[in-house]
PDB file of N, CA and C in Angstrom:
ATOM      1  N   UNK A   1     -17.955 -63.085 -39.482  1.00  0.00           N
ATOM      2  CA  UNK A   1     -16.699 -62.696 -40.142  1.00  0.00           C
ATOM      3  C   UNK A   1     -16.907 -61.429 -40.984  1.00  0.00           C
ATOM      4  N   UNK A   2     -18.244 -61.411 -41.937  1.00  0.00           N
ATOM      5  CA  UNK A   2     -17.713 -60.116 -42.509  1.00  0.00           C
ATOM      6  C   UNK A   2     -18.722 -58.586 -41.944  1.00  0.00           C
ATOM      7  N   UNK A   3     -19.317 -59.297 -40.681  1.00  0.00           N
ATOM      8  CA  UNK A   3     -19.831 -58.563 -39.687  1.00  0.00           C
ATOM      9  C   UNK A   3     -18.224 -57.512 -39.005  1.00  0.00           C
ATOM     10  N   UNK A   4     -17.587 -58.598 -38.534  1.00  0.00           N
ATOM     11  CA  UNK A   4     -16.610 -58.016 -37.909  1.00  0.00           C
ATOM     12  C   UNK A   4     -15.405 -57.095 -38.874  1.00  0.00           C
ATOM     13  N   UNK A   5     -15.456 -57.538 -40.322  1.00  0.00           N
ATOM     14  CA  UNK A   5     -14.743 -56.545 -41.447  1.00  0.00           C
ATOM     15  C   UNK A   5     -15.678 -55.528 -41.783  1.00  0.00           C
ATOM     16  N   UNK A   6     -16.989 -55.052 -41.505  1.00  0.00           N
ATOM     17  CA  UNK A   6     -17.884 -53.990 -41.602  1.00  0.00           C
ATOM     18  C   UNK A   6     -17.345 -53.024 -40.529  1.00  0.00           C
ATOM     19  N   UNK A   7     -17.399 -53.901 -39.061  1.00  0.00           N
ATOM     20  CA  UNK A   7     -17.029 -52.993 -38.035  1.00  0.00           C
ATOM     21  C   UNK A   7     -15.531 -52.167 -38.200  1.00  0.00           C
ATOM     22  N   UNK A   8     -14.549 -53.459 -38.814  1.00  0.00           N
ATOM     23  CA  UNK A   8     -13.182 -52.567 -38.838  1.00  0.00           C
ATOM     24  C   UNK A   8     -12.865 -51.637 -40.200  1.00  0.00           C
ATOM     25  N   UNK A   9     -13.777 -51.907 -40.909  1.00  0.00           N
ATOM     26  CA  UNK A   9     -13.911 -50.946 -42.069  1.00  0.00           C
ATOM     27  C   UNK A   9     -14.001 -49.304 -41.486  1.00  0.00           C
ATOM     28  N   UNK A  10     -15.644 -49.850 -40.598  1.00  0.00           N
ATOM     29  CA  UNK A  10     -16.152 -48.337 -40.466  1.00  0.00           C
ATOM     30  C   UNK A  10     -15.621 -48.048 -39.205  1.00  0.00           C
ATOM     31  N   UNK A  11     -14.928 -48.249 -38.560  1.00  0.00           N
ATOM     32  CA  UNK A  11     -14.109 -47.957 -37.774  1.00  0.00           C
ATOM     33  C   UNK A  11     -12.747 -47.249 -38.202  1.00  0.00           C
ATOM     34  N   UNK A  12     -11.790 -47.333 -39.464  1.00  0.00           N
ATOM     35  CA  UNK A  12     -10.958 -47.351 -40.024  1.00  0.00           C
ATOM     36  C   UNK A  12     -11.342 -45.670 -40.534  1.00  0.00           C
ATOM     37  N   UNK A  13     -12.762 -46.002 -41.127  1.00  0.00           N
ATOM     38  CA  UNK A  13     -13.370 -44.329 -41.704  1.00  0.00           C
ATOM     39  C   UNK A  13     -13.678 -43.775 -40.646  1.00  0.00           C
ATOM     40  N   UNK A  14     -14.025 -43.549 -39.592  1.00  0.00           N
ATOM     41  CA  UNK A  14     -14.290 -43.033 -38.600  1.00  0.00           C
ATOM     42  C   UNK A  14     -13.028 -42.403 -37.973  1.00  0.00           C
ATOM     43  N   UNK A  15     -11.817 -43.160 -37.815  1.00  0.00           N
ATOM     44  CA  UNK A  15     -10.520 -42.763 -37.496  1.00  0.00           C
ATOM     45  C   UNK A  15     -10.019 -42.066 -38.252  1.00  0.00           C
ATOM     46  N   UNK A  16      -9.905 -42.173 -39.502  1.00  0.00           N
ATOM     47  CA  UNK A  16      -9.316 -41.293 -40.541  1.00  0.00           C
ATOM     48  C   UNK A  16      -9.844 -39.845 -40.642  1.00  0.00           C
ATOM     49  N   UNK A  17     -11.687 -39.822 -40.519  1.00  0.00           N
ATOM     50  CA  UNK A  17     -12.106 -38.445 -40.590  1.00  0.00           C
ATOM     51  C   UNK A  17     -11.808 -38.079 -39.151  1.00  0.00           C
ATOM     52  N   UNK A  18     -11.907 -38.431 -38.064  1.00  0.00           N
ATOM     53  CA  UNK A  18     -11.173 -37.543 -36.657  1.00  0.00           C
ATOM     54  C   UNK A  18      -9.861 -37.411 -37.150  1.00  0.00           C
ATOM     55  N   UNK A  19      -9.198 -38.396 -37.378  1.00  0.00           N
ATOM     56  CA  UNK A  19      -7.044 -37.720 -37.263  1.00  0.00           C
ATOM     57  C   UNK A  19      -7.439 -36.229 -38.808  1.00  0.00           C
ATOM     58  N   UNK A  20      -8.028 -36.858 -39.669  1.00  0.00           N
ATOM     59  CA  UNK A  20      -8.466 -35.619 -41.225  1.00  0.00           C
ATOM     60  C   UNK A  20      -8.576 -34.168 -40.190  1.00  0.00           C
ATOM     61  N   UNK A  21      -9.350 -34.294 -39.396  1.00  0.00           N
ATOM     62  CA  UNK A  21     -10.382 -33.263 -38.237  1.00  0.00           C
ATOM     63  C   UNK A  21      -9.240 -32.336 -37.371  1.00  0.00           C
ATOM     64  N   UNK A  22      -8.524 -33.313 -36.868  1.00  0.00           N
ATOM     65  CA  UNK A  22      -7.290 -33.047 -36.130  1.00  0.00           C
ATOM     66  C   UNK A  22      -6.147 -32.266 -36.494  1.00  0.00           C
ATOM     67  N   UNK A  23      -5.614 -32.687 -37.573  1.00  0.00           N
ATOM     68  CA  UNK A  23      -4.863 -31.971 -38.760  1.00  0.00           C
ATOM     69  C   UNK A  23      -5.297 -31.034 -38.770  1.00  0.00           C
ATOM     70  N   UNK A  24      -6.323 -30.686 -39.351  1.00  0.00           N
ATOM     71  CA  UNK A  24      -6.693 -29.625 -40.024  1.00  0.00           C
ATOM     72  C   UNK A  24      -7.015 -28.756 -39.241  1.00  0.00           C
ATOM     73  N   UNK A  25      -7.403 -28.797 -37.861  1.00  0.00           N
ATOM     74  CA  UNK A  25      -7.582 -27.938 -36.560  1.00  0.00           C
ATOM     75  C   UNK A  25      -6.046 -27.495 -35.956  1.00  0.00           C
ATOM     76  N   UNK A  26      -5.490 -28.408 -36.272  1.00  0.00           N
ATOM     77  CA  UNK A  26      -3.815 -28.172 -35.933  1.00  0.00           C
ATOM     78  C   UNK A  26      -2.936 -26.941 -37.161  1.00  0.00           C
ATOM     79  N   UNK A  27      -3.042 -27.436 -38.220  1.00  0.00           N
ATOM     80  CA  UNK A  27      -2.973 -26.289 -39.156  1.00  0.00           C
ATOM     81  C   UNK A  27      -3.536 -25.097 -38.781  1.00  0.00           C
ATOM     82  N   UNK A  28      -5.072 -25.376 -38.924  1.00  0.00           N
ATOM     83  CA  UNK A  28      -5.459 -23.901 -38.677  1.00  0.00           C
ATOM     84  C   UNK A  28      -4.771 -23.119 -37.505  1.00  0.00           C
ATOM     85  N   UNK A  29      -4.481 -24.286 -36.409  1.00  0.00           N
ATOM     86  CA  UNK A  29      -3.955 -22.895 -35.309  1.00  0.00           C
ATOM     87  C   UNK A  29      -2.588 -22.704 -35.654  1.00  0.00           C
ATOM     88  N   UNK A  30      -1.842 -23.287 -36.538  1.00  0.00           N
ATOM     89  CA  UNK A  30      -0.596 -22.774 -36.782  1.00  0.00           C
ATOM     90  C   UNK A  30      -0.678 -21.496 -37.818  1.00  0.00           C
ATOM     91  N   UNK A  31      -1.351 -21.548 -38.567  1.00  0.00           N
ATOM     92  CA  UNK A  31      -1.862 -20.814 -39.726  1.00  0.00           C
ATOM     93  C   UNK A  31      -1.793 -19.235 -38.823  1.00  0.00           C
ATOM     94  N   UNK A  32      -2.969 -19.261 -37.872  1.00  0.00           N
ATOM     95  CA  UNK A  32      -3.060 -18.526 -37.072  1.00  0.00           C
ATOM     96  C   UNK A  32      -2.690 -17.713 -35.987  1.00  0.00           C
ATOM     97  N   UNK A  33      -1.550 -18.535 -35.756  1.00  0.00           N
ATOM     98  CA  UNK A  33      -0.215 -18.213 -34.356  1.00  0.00           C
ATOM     99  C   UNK A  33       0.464 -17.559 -35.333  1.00  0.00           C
ATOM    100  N   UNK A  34       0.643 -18.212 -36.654  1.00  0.00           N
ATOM    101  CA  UNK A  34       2.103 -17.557 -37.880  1.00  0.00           C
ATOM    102  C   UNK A  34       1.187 -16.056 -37.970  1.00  0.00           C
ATOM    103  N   UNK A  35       0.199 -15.944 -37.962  1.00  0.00           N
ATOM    104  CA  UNK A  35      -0.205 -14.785 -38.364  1.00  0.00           C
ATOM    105  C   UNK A  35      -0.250 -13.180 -37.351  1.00  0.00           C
ATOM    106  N   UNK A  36      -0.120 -14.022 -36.540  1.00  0.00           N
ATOM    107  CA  UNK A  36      -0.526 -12.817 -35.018  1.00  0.00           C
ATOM    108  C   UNK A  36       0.883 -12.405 -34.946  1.00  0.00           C
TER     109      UNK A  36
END
């Protein structure tokens, strides 16, 4: 049981820093299209 709340923990942080990753790669190319 709290084997399997470790996994969905760090699973939870793992998702958050990729979508964090995503965003912020998405910004930048808007940042960058607005600029050209």
């Amino acid at each position: 049981m709290v084997l399997l709340l470790f996994n969905n923990y760090y699973y939870l942080i793992n998702y958050s820093k990729i979508q964090y990753i995503a965003d912020y790669t998405n910004i930048h190319k808007t940042l960058v299209f607005a600029q050209t």
